[in-house]
PDB file of N, CA and C in Angstrom:
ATOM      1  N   UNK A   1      34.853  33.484  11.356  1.00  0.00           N
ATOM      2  CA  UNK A   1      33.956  34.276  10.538  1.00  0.00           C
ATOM      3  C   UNK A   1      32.652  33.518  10.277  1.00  0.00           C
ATOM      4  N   UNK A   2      33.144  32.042   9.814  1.00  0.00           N
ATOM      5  CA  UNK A   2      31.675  31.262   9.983  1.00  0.00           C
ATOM      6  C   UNK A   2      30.509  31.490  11.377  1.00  0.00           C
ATOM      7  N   UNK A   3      31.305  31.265  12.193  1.00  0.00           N
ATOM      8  CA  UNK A   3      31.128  31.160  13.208  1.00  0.00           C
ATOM      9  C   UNK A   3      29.920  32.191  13.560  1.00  0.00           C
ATOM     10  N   UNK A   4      30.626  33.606  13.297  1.00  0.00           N
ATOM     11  CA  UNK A   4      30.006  34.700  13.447  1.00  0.00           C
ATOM     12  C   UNK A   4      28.616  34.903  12.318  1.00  0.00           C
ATOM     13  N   UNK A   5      28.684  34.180  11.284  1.00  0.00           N
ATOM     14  CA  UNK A   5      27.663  34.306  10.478  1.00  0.00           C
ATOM     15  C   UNK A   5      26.535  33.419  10.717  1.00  0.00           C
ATOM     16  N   UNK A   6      26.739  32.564  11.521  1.00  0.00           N
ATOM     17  CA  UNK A   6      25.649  31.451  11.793  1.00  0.00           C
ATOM     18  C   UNK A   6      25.381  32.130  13.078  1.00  0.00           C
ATOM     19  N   UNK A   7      25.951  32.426  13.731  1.00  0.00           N
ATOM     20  CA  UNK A   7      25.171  33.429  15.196  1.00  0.00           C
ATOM     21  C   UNK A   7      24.269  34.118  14.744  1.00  0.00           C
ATOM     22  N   UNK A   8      24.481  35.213  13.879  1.00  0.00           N
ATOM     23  CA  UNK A   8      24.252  36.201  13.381  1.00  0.00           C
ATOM     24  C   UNK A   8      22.720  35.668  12.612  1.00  0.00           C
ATOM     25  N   UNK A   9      22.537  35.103  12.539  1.00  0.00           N
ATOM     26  CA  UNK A   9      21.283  34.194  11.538  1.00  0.00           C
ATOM     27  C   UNK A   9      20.438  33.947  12.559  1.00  0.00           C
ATOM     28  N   UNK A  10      21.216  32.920  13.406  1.00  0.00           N
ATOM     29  CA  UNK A  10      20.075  32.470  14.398  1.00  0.00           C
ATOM     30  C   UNK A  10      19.261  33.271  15.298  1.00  0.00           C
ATOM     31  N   UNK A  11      19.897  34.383  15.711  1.00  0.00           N
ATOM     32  CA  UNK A  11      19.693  35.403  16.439  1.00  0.00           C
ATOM     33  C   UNK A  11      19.065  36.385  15.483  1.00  0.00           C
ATOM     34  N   UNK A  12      18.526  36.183  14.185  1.00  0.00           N
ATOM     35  CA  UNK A  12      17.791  36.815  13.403  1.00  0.00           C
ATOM     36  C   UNK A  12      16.471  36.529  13.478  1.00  0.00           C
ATOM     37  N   UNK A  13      16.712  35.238  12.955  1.00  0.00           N
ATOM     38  CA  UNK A  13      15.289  33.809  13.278  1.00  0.00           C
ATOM     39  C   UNK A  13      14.891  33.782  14.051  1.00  0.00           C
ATOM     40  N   UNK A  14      15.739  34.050  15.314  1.00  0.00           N
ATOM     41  CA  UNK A  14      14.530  33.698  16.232  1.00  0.00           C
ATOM     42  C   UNK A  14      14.078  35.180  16.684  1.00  0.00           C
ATOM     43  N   UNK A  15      14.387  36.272  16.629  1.00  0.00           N
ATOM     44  CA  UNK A  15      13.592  37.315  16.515  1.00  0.00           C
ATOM     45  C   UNK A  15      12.528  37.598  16.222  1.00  0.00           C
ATOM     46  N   UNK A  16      11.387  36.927  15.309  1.00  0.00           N
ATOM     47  CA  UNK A  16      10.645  36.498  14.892  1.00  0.00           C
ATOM     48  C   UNK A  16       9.765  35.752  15.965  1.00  0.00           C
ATOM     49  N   UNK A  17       8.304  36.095  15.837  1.00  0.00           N
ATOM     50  CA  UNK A  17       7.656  35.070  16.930  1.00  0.00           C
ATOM     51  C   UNK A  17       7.503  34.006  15.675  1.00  0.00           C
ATOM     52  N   UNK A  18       6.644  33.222  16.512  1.00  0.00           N
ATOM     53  CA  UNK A  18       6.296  31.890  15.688  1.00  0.00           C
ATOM     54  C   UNK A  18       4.556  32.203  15.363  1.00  0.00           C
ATOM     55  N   UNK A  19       4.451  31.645  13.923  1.00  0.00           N
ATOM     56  CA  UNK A  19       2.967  31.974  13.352  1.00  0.00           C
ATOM     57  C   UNK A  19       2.634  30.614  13.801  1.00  0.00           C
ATOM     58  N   UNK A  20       0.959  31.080  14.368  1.00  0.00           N
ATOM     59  CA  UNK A  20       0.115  29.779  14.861  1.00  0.00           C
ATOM     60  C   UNK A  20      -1.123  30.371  14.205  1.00  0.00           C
ATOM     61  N   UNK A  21      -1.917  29.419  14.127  1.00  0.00           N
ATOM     62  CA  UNK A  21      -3.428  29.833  13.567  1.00  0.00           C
ATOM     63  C   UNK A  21      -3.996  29.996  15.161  1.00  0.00           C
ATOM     64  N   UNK A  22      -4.759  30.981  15.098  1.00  0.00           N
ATOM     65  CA  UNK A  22      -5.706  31.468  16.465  1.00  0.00           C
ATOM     66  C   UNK A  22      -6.889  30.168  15.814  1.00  0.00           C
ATOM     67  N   UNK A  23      -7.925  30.099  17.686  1.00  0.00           N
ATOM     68  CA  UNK A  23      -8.987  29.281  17.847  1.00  0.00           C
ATOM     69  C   UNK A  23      -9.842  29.597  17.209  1.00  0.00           C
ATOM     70  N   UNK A  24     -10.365  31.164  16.632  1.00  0.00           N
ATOM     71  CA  UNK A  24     -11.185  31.589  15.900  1.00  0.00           C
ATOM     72  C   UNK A  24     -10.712  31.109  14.038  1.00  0.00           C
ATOM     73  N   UNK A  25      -9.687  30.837  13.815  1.00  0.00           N
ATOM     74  CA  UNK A  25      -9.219  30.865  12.693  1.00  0.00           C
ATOM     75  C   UNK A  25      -9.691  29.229  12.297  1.00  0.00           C
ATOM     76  N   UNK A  26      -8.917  28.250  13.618  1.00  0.00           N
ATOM     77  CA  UNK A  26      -9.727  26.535  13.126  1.00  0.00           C
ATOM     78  C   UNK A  26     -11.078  26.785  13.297  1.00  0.00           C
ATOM     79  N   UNK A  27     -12.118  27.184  13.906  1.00  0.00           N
ATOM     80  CA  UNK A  27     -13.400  27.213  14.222  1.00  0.00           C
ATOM     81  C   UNK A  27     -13.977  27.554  13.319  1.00  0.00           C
ATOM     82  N   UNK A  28     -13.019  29.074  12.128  1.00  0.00           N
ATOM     83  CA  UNK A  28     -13.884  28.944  11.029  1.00  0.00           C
ATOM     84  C   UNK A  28     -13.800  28.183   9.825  1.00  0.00           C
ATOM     85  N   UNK A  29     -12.747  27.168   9.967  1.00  0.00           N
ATOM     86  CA  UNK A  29     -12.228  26.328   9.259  1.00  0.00           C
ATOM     87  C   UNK A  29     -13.428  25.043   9.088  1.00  0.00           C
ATOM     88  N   UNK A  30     -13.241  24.888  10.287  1.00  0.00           N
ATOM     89  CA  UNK A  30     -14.355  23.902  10.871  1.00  0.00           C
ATOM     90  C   UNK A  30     -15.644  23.755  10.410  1.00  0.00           C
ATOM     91  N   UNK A  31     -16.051  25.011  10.233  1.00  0.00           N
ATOM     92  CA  UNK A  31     -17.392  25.526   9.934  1.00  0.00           C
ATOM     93  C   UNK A  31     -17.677  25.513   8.601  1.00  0.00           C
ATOM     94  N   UNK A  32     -16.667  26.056   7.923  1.00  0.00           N
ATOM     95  CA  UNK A  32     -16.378  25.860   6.275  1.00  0.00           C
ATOM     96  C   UNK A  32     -17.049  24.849   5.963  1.00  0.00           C
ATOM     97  N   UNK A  33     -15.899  23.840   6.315  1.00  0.00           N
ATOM     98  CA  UNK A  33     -15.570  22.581   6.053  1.00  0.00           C
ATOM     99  C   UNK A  33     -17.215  21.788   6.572  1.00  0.00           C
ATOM    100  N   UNK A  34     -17.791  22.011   7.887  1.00  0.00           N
ATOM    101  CA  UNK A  34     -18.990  21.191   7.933  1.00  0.00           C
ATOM    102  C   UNK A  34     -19.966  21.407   6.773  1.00  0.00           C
ATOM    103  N   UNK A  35     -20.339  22.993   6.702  1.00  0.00           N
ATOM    104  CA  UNK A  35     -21.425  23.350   5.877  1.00  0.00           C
ATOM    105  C   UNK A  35     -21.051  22.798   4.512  1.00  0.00           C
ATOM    106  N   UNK A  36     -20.224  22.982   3.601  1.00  0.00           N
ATOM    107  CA  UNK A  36     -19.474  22.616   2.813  1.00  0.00           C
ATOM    108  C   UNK A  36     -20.150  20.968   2.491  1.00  0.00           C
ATOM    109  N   UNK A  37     -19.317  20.374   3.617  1.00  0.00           N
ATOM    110  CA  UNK A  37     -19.734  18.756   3.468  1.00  0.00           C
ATOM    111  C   UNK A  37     -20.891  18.539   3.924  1.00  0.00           C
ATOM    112  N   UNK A  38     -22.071  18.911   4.296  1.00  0.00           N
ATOM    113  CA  UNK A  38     -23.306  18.820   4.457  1.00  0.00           C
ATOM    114  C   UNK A  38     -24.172  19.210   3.600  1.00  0.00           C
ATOM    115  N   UNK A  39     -23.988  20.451   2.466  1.00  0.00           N
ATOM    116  CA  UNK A  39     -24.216  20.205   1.000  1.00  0.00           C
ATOM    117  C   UNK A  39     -23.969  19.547   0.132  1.00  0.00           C
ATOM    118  N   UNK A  40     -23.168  18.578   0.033  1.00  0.00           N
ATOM    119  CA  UNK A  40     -22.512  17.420  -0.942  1.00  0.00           C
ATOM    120  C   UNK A  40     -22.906  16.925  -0.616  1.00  0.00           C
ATOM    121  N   UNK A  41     -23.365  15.916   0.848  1.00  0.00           N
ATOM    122  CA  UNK A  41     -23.780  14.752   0.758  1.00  0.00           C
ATOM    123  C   UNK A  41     -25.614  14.854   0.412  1.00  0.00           C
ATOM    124  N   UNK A  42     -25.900  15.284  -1.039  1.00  0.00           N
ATOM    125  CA  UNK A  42     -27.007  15.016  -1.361  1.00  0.00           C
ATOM    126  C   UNK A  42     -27.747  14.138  -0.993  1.00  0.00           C
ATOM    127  N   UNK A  43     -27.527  13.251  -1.146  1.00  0.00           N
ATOM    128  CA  UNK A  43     -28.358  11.926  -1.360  1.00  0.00           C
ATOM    129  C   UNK A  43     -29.098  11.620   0.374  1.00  0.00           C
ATOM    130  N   UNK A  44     -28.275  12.174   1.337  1.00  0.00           N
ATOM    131  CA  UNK A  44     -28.821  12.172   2.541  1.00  0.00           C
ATOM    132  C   UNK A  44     -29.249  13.610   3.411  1.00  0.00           C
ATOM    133  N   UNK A  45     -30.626  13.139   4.061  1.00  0.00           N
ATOM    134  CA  UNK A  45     -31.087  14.444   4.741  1.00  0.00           C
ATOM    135  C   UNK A  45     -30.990  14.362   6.420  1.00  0.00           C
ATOM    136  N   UNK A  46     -31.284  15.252   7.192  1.00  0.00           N
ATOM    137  CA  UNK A  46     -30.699  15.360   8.347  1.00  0.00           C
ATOM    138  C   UNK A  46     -29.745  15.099   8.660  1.00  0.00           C
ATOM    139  N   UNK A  47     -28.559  15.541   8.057  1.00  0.00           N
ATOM    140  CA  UNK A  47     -27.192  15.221   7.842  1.00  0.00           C
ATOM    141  C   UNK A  47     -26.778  16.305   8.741  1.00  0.00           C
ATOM    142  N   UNK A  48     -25.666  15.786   9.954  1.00  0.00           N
ATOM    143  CA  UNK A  48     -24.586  16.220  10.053  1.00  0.00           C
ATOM    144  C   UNK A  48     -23.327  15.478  10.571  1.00  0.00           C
ATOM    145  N   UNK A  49     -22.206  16.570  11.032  1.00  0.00           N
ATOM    146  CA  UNK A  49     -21.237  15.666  10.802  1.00  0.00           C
ATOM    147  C   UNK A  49     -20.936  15.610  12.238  1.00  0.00           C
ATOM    148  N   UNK A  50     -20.564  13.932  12.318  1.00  0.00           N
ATOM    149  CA  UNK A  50     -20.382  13.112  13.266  1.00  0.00           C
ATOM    150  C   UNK A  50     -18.986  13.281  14.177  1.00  0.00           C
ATOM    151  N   UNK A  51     -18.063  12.309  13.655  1.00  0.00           N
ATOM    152  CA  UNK A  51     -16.694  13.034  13.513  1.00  0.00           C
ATOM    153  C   UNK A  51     -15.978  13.976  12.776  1.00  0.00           C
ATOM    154  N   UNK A  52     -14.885  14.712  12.925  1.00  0.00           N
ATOM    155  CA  UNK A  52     -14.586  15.570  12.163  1.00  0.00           C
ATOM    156  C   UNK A  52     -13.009  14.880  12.835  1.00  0.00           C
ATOM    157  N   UNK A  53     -12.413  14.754  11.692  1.00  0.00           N
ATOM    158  CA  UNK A  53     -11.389  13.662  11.539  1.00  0.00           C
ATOM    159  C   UNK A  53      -9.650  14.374  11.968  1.00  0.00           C
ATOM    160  N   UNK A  54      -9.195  14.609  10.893  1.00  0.00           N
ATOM    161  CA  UNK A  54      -7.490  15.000  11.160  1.00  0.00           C
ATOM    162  C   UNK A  54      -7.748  16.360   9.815  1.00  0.00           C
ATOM    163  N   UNK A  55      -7.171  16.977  10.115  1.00  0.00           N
ATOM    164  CA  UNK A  55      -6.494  18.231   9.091  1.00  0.00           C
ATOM    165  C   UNK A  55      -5.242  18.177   8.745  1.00  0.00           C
ATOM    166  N   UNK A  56      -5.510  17.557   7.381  1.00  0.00           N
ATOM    167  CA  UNK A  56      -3.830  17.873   6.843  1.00  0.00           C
ATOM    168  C   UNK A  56      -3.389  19.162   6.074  1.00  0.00           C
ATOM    169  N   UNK A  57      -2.037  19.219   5.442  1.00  0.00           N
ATOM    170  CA  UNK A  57      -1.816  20.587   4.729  1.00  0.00           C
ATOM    171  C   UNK A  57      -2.836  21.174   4.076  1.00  0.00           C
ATOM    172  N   UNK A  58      -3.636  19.917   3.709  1.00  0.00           N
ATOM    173  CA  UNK A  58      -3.981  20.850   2.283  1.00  0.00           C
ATOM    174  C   UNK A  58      -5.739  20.601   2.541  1.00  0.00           C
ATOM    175  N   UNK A  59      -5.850  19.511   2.779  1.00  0.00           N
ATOM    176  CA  UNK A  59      -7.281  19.106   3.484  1.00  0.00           C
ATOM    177  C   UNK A  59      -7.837  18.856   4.889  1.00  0.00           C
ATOM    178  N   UNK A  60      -9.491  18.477   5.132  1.00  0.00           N
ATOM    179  CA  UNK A  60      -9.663  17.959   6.357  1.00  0.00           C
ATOM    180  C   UNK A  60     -10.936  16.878   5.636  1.00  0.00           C
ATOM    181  N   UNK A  61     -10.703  15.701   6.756  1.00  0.00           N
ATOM    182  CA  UNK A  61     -11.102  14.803   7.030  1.00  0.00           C
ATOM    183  C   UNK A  61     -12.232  14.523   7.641  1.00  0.00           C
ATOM    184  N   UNK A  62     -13.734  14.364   7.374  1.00  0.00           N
ATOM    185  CA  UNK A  62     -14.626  14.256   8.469  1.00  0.00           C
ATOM    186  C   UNK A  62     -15.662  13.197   8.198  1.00  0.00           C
ATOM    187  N   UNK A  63     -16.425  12.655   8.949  1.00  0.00           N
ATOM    188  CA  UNK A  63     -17.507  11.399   8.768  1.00  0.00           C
ATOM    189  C   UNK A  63     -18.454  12.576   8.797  1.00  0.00           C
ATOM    190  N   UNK A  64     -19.698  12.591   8.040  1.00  0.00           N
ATOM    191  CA  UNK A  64     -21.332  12.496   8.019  1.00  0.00           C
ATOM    192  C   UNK A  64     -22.030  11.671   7.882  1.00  0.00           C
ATOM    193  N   UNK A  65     -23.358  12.592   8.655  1.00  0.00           N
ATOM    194  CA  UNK A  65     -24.491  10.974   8.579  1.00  0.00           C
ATOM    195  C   UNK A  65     -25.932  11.401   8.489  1.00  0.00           C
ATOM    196  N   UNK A  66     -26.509  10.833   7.850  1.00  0.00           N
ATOM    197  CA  UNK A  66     -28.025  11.197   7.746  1.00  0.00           C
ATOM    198  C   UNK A  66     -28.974   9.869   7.667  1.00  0.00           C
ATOM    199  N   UNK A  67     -29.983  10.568   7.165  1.00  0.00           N
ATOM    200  CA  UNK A  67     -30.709   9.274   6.389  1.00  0.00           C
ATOM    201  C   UNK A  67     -31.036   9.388   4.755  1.00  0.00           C
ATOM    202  N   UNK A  68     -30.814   8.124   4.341  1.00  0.00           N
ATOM    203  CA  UNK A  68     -31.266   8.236   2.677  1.00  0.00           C
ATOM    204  C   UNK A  68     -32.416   8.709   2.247  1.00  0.00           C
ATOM    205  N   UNK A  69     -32.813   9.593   1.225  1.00  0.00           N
ATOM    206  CA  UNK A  69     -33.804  10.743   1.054  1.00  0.00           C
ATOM    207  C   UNK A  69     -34.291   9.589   0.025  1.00  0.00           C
ATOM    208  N   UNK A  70     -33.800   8.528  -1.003  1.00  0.00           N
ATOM    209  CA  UNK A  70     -34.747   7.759  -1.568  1.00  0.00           C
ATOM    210  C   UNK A  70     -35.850   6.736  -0.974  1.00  0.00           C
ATOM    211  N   UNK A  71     -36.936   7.214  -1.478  1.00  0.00           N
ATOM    212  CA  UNK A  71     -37.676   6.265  -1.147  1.00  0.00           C
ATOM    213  C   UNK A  71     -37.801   4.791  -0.552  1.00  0.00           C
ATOM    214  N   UNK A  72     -37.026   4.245  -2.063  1.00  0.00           N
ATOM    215  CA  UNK A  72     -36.904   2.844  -1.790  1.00  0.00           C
ATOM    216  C   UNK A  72     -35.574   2.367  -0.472  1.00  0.00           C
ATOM    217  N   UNK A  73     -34.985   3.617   0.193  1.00  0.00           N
ATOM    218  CA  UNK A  73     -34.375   3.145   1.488  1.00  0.00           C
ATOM    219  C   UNK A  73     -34.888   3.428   2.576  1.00  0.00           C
ATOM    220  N   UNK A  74     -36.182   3.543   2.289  1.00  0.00           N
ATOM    221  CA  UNK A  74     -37.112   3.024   3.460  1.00  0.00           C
ATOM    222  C   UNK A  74     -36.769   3.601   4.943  1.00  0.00           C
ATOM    223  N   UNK A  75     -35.846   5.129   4.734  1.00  0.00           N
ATOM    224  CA  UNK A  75     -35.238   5.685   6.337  1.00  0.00           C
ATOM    225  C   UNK A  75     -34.177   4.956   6.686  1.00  0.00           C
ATOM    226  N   UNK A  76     -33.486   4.248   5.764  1.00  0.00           N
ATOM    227  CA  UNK A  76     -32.386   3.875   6.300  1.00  0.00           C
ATOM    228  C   UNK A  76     -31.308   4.669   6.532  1.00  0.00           C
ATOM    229  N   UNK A  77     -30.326   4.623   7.733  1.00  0.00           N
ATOM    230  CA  UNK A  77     -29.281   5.499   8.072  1.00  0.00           C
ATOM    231  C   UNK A  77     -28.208   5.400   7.176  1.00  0.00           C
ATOM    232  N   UNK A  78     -27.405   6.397   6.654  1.00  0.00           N
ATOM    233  CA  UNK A  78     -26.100   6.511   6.331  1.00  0.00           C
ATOM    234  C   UNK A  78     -24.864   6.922   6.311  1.00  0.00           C
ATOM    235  N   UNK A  79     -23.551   6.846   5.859  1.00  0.00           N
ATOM    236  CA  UNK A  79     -22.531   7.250   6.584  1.00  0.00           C
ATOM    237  C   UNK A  79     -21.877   7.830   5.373  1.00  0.00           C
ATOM    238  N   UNK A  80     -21.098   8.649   5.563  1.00  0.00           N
ATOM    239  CA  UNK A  80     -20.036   9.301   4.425  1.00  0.00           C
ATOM    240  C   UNK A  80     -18.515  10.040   4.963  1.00  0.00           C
ATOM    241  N   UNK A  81     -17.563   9.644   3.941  1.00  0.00           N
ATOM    242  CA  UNK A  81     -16.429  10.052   4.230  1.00  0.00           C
ATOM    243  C   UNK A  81     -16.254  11.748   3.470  1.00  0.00           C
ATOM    244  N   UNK A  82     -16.130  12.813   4.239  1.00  0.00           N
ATOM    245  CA  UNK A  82     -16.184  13.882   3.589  1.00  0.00           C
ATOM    246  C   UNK A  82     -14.722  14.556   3.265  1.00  0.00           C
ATOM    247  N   UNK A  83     -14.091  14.979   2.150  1.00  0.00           N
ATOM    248  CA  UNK A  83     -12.987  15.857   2.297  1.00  0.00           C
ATOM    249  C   UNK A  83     -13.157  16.769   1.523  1.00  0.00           C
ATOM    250  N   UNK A  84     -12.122  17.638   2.088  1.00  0.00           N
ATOM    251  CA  UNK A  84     -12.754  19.317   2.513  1.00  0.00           C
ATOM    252  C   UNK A  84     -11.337  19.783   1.932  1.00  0.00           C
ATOM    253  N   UNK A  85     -11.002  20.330   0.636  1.00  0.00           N
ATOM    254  CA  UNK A  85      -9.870  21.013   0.405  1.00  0.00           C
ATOM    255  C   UNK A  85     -10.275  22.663   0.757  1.00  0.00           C
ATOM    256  N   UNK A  86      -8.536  23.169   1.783  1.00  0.00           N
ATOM    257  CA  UNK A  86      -9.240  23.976   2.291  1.00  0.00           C
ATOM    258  C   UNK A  86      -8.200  25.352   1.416  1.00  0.00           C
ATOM    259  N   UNK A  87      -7.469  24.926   0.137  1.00  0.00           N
ATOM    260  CA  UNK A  87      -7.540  26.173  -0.886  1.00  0.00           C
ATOM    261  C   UNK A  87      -8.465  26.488  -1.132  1.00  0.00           C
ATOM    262  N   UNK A  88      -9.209  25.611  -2.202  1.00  0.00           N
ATOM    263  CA  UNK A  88      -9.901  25.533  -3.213  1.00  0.00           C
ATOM    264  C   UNK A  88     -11.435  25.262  -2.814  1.00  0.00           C
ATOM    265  N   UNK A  89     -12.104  24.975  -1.422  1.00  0.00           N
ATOM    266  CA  UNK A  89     -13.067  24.678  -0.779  1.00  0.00           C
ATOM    267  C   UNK A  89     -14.048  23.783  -1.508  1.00  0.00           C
ATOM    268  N   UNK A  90     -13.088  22.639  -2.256  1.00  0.00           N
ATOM    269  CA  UNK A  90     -13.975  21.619  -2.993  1.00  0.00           C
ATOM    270  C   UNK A  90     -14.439  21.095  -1.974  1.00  0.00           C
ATOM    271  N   UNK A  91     -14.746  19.734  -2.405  1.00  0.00           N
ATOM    272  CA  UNK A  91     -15.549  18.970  -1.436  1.00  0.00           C
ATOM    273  C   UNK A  91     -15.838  17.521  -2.007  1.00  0.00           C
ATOM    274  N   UNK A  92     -15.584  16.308  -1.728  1.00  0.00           N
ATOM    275  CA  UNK A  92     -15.910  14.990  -2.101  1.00  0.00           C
ATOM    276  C   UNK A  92     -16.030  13.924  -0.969  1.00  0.00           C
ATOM    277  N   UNK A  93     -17.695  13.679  -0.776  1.00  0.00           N
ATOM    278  CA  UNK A  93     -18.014  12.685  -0.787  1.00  0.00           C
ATOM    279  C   UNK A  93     -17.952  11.310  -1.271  1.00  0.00           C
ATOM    280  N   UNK A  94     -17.830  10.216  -0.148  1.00  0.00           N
ATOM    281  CA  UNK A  94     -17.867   8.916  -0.387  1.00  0.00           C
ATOM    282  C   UNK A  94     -18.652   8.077   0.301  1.00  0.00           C
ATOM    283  N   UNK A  95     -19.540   7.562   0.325  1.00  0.00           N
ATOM    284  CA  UNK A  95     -20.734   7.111   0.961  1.00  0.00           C
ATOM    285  C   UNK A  95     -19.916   5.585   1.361  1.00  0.00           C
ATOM    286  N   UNK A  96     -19.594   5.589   2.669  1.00  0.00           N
ATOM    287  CA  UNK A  96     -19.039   4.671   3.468  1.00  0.00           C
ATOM    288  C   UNK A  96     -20.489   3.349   3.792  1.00  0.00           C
ATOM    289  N   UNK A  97     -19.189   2.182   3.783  1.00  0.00           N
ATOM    290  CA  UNK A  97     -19.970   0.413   3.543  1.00  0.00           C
ATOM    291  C   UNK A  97     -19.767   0.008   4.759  1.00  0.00           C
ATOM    292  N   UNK A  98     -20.696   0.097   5.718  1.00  0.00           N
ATOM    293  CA  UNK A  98     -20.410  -0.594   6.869  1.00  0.00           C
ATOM    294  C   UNK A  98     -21.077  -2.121   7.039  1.00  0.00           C
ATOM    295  N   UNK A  99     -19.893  -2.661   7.168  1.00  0.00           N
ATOM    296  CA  UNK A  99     -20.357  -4.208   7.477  1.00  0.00           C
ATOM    297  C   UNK A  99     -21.209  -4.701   9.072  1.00  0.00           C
ATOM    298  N   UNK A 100     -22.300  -5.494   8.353  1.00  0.00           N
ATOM    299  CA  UNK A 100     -22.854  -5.772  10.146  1.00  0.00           C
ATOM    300  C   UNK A 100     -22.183  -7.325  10.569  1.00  0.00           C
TER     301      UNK A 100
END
C-alpha cells in the first residue's frame, strides 16, 4: 500500500513541467538591477556597470565604475560594489579600495 502511495506521488510530480525563468525575464532583471545601481552610485558620473557578478535568492551582485564628480578628485576613476535586492529593488552601494 506504501508502495502504491509513493508511485502514486511521484507520477503526480512529475506531471508537472519544471518552472525556469525565460531569457527575457533575467534580461529584465539585469536591467533593473543596472539602472537601479547606476543611480546610487552618486558620487560618480559616467558610471556603468562593469561586471555584473552572481544572483542569489534574494539579490544580485555587480561592480560599477565611473569617475568622481568632486572636484578635489581631480577625474579620478572609481569602483563600487553594487547590490540589488530583487523583492524590494533597494540598492546599496560600497565604494571599493583598490590597492596599487
Amino acid at each position: 500500500m506504501r508502495l502504491i502511495a509513493c508511485t502514486a506521488a511521484l507520477l503526480t510530480l512529475s506531471a508537472f513541467p519544471a518552472l525556469a525563468s525565460s531569457d527575457a525575464a533575467w534580461k529584465d532583471l539585469r536591467d533593473r538591477s543596472d539602472r537601479a545601481c547606476i543611480k546610487a552610485a552618486g558620487e560618480l558620473r559616467n558610471t556603468k556597470v562593469t561586471a555584473y557578478g552572481d544572483t542569489f535568492q534574494s539579490v544580485t551582485v555587480s561592480t560599477v565604475e565611473g569617475v568622481y564628480r568632486p572636484k578635489h578628485m581631480k577625474g579620478a576613476r572609481g569602483k563600487a560594489t553594487c547590490v540589488f535586492d530583487k523583492r524590494t529593488s533597494q540598492v546599496e552601494v560600497q565604494e571599493l579600495q583598490v590597492r596599487r
